[in-house]
C-alpha atoms as a PDB file:
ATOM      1  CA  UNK A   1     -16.658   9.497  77.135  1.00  0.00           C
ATOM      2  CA  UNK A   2     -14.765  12.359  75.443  1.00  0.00           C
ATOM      3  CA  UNK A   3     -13.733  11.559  71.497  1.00  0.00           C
ATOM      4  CA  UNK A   4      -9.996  12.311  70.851  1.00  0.00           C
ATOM      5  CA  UNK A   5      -9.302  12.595  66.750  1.00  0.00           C
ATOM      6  CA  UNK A   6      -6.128  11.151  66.048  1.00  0.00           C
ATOM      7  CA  UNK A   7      -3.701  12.331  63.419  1.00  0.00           C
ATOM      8  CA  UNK A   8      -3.390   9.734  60.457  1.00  0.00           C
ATOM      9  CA  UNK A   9       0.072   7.954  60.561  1.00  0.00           C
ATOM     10  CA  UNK A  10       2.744  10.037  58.813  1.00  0.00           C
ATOM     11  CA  UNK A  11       2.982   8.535  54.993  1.00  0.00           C
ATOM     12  CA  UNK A  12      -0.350   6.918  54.954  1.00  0.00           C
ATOM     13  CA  UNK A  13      -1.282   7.811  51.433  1.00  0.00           C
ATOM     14  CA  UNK A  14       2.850   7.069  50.398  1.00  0.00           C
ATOM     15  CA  UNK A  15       3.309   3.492  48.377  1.00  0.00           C
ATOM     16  CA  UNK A  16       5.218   1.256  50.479  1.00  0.00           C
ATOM     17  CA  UNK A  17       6.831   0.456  47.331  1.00  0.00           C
ATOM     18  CA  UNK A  18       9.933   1.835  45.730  1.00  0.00           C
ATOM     19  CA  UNK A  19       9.161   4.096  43.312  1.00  0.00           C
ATOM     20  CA  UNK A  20      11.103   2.498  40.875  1.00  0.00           C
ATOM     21  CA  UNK A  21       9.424  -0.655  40.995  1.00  0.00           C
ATOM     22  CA  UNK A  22       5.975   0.613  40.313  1.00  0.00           C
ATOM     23  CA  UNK A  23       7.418   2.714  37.199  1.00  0.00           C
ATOM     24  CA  UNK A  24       8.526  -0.501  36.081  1.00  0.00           C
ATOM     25  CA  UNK A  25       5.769  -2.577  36.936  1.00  0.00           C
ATOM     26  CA  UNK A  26       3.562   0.087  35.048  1.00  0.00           C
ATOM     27  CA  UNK A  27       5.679   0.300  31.545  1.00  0.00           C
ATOM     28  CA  UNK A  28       6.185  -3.566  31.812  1.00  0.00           C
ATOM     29  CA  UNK A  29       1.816  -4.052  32.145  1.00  0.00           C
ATOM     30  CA  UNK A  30       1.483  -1.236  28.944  1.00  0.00           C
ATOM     31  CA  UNK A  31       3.889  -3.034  27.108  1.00  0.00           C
ATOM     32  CA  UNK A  32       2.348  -6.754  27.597  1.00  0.00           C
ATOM     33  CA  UNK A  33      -0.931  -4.459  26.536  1.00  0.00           C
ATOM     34  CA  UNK A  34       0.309  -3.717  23.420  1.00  0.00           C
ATOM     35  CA  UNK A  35       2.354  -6.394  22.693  1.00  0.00           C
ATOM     36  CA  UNK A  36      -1.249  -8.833  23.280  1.00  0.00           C
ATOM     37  CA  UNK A  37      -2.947  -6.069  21.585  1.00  0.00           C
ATOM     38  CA  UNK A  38      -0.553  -6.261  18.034  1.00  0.00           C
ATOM     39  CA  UNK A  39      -0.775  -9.874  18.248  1.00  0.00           C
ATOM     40  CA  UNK A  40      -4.190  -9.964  17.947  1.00  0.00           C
ATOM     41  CA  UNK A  41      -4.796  -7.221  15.518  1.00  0.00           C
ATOM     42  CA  UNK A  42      -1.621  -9.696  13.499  1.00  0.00           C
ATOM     43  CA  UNK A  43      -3.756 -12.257  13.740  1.00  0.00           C
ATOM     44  CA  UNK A  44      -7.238 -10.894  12.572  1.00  0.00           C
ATOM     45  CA  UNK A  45      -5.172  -8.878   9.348  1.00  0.00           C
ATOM     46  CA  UNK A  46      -3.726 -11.991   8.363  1.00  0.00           C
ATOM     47  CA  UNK A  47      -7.285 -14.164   8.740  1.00  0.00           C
ATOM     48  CA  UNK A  48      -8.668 -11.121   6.495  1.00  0.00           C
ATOM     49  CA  UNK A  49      -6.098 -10.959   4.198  1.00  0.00           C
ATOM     50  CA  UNK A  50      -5.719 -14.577   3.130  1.00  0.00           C
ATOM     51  CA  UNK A  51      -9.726 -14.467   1.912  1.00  0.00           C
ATOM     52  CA  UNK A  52      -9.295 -11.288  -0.227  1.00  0.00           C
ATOM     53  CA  UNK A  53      -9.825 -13.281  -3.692  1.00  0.00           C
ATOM     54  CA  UNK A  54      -6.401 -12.650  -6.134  1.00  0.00           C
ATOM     55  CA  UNK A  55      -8.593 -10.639  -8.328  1.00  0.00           C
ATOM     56  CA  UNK A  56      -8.530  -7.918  -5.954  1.00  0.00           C
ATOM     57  CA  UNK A  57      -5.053  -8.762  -4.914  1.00  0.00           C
ATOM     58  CA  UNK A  58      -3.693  -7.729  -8.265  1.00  0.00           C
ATOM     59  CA  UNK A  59      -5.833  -5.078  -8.473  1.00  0.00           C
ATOM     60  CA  UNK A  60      -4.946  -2.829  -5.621  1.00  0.00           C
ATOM     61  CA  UNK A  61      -1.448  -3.684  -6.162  1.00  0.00           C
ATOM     62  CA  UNK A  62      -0.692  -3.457  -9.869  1.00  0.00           C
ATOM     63  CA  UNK A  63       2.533  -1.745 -10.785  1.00  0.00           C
ATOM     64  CA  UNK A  64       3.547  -1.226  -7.023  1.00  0.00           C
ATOM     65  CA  UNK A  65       6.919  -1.601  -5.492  1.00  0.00           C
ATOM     66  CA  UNK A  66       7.973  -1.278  -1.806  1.00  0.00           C
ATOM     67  CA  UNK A  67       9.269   1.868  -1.141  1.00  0.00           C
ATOM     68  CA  UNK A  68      13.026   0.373   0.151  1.00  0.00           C
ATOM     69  CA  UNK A  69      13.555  -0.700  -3.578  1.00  0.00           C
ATOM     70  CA  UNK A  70      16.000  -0.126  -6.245  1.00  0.00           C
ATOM     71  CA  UNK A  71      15.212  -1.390  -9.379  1.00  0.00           C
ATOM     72  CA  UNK A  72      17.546  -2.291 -12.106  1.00  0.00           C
ATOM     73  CA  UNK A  73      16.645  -0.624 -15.369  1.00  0.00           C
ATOM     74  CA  UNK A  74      14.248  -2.702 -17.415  1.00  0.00           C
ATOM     75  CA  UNK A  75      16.743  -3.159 -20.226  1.00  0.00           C
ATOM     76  CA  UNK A  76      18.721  -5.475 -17.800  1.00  0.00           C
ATOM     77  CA  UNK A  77      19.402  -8.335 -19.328  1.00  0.00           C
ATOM     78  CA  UNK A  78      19.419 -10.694 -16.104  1.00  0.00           C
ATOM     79  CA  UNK A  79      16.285  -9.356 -15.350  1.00  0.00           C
ATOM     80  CA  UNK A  80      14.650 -10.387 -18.757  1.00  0.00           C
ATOM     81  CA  UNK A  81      16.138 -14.160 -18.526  1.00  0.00           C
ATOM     82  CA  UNK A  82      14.923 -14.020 -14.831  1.00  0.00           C
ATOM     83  CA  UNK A  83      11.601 -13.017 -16.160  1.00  0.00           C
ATOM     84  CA  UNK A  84      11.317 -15.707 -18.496  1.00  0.00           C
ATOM     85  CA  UNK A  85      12.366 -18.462 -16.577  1.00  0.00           C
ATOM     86  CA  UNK A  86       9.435 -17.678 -13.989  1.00  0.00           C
ATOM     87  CA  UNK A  87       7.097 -17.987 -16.756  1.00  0.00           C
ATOM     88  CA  UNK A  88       8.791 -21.370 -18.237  1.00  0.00           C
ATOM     89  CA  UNK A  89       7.991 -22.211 -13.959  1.00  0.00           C
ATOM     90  CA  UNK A  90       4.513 -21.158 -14.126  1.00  0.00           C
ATOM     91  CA  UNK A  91       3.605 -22.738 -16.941  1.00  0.00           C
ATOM     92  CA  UNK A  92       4.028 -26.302 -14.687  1.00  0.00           C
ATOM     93  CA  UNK A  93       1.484 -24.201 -12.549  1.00  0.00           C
ATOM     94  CA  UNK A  94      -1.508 -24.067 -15.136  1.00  0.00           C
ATOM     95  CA  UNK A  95      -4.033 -23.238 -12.719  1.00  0.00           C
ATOM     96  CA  UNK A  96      -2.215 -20.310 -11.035  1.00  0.00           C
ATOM     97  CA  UNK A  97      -4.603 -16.774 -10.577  1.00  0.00           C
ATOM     98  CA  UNK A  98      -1.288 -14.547 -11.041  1.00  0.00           C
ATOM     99  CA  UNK A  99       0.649 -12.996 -13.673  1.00  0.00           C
ATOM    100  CA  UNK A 100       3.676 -12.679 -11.793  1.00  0.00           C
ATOM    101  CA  UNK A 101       6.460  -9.803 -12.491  1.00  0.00           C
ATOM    102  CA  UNK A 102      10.033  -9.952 -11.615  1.00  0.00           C
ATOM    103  CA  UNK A 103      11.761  -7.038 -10.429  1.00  0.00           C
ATOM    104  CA  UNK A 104      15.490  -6.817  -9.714  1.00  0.00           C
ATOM    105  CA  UNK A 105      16.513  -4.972  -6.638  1.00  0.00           C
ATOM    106  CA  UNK A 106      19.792  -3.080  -7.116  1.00  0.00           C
ATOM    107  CA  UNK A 107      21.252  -4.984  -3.390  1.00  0.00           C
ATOM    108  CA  UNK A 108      24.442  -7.063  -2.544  1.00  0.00           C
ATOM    109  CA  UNK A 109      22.817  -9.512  -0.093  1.00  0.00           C
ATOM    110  CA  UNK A 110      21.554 -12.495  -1.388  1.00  0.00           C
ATOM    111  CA  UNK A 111      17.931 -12.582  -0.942  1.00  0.00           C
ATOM    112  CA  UNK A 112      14.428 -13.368  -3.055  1.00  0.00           C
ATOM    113  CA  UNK A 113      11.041 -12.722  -2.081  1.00  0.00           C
ATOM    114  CA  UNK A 114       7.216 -12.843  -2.701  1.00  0.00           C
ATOM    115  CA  UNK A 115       5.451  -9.888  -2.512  1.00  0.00           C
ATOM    116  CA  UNK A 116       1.719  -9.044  -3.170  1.00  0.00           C
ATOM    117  CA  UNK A 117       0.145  -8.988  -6.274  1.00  0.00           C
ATOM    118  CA  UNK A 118       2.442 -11.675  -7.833  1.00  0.00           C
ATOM    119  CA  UNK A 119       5.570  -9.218  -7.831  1.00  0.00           C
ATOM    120  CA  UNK A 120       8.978 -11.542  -7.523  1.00  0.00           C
ATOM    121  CA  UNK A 121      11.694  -9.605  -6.182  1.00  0.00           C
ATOM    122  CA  UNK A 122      15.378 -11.194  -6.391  1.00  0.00           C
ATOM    123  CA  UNK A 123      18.369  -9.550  -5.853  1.00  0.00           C
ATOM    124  CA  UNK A 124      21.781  -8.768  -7.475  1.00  0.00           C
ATOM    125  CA  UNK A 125      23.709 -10.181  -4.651  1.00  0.00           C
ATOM    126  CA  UNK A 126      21.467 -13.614  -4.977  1.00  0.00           C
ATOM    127  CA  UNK A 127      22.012 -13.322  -8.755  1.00  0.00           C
ATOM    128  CA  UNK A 128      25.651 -12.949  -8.546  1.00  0.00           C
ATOM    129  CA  UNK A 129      26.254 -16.008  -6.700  1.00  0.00           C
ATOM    130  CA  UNK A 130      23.932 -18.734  -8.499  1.00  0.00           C
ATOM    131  CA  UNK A 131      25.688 -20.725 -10.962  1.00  0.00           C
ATOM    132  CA  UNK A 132      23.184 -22.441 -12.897  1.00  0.00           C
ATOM    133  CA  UNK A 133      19.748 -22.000 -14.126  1.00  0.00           C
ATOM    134  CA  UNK A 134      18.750 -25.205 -12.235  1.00  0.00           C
ATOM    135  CA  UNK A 135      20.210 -23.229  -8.583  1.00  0.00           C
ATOM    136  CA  UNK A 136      17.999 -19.743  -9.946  1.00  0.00           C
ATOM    137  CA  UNK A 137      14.881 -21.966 -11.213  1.00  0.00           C
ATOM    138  CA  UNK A 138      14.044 -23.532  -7.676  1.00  0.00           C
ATOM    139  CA  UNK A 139      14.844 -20.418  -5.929  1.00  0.00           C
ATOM    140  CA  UNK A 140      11.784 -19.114  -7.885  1.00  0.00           C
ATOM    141  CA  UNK A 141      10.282 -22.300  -7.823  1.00  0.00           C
ATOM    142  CA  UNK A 142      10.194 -21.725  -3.763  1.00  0.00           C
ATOM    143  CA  UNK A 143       8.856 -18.007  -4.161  1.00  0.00           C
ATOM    144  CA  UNK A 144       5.920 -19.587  -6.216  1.00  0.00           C
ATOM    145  CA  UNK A 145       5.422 -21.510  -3.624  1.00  0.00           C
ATOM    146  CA  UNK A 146       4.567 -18.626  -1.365  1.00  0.00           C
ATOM    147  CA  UNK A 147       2.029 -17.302  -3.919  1.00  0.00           C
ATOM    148  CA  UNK A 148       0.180 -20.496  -4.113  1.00  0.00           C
ATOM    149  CA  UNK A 149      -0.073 -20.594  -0.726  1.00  0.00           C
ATOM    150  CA  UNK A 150      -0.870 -17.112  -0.125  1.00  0.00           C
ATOM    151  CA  UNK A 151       1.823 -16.785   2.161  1.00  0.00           C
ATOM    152  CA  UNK A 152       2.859 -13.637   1.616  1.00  0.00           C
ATOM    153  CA  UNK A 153      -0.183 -11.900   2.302  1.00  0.00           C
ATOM    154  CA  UNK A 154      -0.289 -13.436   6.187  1.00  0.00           C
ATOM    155  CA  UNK A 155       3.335 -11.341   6.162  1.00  0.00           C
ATOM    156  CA  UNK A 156       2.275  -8.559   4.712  1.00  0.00           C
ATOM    157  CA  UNK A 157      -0.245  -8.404   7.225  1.00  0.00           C
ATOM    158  CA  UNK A 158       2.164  -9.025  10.032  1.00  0.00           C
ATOM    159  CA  UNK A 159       4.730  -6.005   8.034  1.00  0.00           C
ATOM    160  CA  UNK A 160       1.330  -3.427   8.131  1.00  0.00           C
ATOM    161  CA  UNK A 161      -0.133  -4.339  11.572  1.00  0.00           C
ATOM    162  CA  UNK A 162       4.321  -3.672  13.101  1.00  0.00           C
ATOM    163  CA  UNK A 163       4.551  -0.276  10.918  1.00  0.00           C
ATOM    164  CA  UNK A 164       1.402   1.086  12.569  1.00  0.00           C
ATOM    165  CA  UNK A 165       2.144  -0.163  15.772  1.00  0.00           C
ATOM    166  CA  UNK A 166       6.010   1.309  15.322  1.00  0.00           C
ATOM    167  CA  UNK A 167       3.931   4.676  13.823  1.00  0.00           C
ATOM    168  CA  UNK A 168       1.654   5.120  16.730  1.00  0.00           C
ATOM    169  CA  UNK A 169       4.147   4.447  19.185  1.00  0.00           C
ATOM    170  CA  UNK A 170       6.948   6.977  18.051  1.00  0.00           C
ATOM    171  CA  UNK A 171       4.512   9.516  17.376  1.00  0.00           C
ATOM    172  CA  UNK A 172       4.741   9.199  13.022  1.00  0.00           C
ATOM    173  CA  UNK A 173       2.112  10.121  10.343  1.00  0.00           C
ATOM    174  CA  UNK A 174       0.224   6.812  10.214  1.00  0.00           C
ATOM    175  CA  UNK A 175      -1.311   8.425   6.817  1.00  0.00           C
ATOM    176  CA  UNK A 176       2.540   9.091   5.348  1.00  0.00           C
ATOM    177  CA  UNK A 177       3.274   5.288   5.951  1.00  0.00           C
ATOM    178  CA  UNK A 178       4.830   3.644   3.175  1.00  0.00           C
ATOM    179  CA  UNK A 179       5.540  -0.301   3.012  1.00  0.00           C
ATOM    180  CA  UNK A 180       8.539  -1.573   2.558  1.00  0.00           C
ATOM    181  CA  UNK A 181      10.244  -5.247   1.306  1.00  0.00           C
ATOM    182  CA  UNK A 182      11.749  -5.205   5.283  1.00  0.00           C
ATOM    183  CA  UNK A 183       8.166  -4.577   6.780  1.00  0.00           C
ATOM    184  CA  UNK A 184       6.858  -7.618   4.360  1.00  0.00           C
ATOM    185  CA  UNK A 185       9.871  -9.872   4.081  1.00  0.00           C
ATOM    186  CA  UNK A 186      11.899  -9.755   7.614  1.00  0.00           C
ATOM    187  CA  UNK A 187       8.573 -11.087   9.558  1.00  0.00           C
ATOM    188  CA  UNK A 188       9.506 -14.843   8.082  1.00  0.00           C
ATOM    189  CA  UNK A 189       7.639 -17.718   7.553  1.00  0.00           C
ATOM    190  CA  UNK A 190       7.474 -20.871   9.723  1.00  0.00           C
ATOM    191  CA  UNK A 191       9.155 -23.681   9.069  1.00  0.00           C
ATOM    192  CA  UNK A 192       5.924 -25.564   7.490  1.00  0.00           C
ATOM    193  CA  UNK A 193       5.417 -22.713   5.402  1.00  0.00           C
ATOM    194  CA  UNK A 194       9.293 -23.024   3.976  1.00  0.00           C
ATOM    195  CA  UNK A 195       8.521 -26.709   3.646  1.00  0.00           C
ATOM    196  CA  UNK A 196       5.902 -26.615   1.580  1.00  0.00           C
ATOM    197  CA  UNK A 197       7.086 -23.741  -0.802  1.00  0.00           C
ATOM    198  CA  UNK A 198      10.424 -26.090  -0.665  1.00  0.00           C
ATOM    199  CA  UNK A 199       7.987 -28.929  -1.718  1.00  0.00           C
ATOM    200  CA  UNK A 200       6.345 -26.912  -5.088  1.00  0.00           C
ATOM    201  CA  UNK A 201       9.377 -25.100  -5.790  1.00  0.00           C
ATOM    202  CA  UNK A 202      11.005 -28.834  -6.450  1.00  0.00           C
ATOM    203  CA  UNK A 203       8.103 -29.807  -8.309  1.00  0.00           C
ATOM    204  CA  UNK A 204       8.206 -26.809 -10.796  1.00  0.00           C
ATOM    205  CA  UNK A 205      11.690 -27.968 -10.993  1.00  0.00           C
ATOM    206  CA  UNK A 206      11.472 -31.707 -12.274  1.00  0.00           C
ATOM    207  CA  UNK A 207       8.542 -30.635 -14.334  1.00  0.00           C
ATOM    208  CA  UNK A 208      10.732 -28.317 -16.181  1.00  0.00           C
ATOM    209  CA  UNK A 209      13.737 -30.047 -16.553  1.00  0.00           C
ATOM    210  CA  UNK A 210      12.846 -33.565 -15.842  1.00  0.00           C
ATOM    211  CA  UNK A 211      15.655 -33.861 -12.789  1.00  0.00           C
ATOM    212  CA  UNK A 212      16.149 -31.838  -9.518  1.00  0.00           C
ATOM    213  CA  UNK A 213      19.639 -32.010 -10.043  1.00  0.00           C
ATOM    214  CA  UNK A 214      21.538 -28.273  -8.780  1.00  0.00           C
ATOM    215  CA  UNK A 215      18.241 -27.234  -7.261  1.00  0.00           C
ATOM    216  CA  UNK A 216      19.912 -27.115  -3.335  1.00  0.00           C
ATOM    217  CA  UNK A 217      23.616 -26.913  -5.078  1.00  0.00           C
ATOM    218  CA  UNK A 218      23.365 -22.554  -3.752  1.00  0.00           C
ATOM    219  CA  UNK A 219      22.710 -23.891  -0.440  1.00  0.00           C
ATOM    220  CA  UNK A 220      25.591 -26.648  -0.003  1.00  0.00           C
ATOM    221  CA  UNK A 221      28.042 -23.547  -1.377  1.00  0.00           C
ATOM    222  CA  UNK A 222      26.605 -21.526   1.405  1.00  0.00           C
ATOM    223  CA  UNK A 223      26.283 -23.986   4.193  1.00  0.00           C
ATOM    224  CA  UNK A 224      30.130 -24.843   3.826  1.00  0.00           C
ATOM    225  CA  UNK A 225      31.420 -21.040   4.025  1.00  0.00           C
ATOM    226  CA  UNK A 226      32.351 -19.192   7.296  1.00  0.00           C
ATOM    227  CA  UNK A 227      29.823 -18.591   9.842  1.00  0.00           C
ATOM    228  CA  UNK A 228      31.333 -14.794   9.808  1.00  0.00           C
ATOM    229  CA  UNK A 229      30.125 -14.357   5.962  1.00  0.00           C
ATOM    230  CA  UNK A 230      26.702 -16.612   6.267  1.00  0.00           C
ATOM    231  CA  UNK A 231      25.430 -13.768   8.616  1.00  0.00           C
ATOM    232  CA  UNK A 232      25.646 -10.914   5.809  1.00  0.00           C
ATOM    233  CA  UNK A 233      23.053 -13.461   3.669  1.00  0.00           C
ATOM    234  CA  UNK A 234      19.801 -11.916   3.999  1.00  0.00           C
ATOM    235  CA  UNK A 235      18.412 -14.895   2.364  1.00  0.00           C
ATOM    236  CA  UNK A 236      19.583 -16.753   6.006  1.00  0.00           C
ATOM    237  CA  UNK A 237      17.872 -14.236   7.704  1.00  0.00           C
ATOM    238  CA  UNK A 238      14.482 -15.115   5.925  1.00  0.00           C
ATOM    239  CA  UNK A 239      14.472 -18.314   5.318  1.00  0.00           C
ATOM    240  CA  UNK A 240      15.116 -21.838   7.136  1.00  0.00           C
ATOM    241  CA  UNK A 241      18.819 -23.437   8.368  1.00  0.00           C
ATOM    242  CA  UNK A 242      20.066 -24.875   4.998  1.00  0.00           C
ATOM    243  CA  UNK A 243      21.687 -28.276   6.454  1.00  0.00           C
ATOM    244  CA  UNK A 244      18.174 -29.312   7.394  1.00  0.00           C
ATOM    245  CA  UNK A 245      16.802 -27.647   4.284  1.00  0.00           C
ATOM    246  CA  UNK A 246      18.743 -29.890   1.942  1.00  0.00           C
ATOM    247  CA  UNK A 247      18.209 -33.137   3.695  1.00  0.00           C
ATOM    248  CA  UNK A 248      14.676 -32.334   3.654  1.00  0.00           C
ATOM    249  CA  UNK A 249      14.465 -31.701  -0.011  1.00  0.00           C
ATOM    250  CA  UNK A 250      16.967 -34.499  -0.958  1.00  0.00           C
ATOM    251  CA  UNK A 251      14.336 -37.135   1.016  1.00  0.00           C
ATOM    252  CA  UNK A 252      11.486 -35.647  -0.837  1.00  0.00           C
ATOM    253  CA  UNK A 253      13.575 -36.484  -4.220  1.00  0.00           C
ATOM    254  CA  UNK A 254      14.061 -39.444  -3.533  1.00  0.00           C
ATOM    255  CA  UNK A 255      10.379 -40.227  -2.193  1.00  0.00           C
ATOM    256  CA  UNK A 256       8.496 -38.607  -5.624  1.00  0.00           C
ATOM    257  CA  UNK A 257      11.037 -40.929  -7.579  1.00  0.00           C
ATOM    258  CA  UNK A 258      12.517 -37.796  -9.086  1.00  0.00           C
ATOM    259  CA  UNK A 259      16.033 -37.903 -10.703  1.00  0.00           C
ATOM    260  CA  UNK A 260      18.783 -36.332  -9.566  1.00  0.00           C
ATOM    261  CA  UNK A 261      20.804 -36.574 -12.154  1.00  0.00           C
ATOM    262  CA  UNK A 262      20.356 -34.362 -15.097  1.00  0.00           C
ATOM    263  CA  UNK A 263      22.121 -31.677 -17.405  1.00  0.00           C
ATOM    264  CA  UNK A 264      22.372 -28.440 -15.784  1.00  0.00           C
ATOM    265  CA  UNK A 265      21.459 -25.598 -17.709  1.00  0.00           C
ATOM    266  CA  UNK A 266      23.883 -22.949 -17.828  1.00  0.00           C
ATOM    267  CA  UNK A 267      22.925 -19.368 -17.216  1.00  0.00           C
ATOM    268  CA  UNK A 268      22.606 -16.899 -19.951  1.00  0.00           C
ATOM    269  CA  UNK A 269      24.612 -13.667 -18.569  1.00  0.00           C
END
């Protein structure tokens, strides 16, 4: 029997499949890569993070500032009063590993964070529209809350791991990266996490003035305003839905047997 080679079919070693597809198949499987692969690396930052001890803490991050802020000038008078008033709060806190600092970032939105170290950041915006010390005193109250949790430093692992990530991927200096309040702040905490700040905050509260009276009075001004001008609060944007906020906090009140009826203490600016 004579052997006849025969040609290979035209297009054998052409996909079937549209060439589109695969190029999306591919960038959709290197994205689900990275995506799993940021997750984890979150995940194992923030696990590391939460057992440096506070010592070291304030160490490495003594007399730093993100680089996204704009500090008022230390002769600020709001910022003094702010100052004090988180030490009158911390004093409730006797066992507490920080010596916090308050800084006051020259911003319109409304916003207050926790950031390593035991730096307090709160904003002009936020300060323009408290009314009371009682409002101002559990906002900080709340950001306390954060640092005796250690809260903050499973975000500012989540803010590090999502700059180097954003670094690698558009091609930045990873050495020339500098963190900011947004890479720290805008990764929010879950809702247990505002809960139980929520919780402290209102303890420092009552322990300072006796009452919780005021302390969610910011958030019932804010919860009744337009939808239009809620979205410009940054404080919204970082923290939990203020209807359920204030229920929760009222319940909690009333379930410690603390008063809510008390002088308010006016502010002193």
């Amino acid at each position: 029997m004579r052997f006849v080679a025969r040609q290979p079919a035209e297009g054998i070693n052409v996909s079937k499949t549209h060439p589109l597809v695969e190029a999306s198949t591919l960038v959709i499987g290197l994205a689900a890569i990275f995506v799993l692969i940021t997750v984890v690396l979150i995940f194992l930052v923030e696990i590391a993070l939460y057992f440096v001890p506070v010592e070291k803490e304030a160490a490495l991050f003594d007399g730093w500032l993100p680089d996204d802020l704009v500090t008022v000038a230390h002769t600020d008078e709001r910022l003094n009063e702010t100052q004090h008033l988180v030490d009158r709060l911390a004093v409730h806190w006797p066992e507490s590993p920080y010596q916090f600092r308050v800084e006051i970032d020259d911003s319109d939105v409304a916003n207050a964070m926790a950031l390593p170290g035991g730096l307090v950041i709160v904003t002009q915006g936020l300060l323009d529209q408290v009314e009371s010390e009682n409002e101002l005193a559990f906002v900080l109250g709340h950001e306390l809350g954060h640092f005796k949790n250690r809260d903050h430093l499973r975000a500012l692992g989540r803010g590090v791991v999502l700059s180097l990530f954003l670094a690698v991927t558009t091609g930045d200096d990873v050495a020339g990266i500098g963190i900011t309040a947004a890479d720290i702040t805008l990764r929010g905490f879950n809702r247990r996490q505002e809960s139980n700040a929520d919780a402290f905050g209102l303890s420092l509260v009552n322990a300072e003035y006796g009452h919780v009276t005021e302390s969610w009075r910011l958030f019932e001004r804010w919860e009744i305003q337009d939808d239009s001008m809620l979205r410009f609060v940054a404080y919204l944007s970082t923290h939990p839905d203020t209807g359920d906020r204030i229920t929760d906090m009222k319940e909690l009140a009333r379930s410690e047997g603390w008063s809510m009826d008390g002088a308010v203490a006016p502010l002193n600016w």
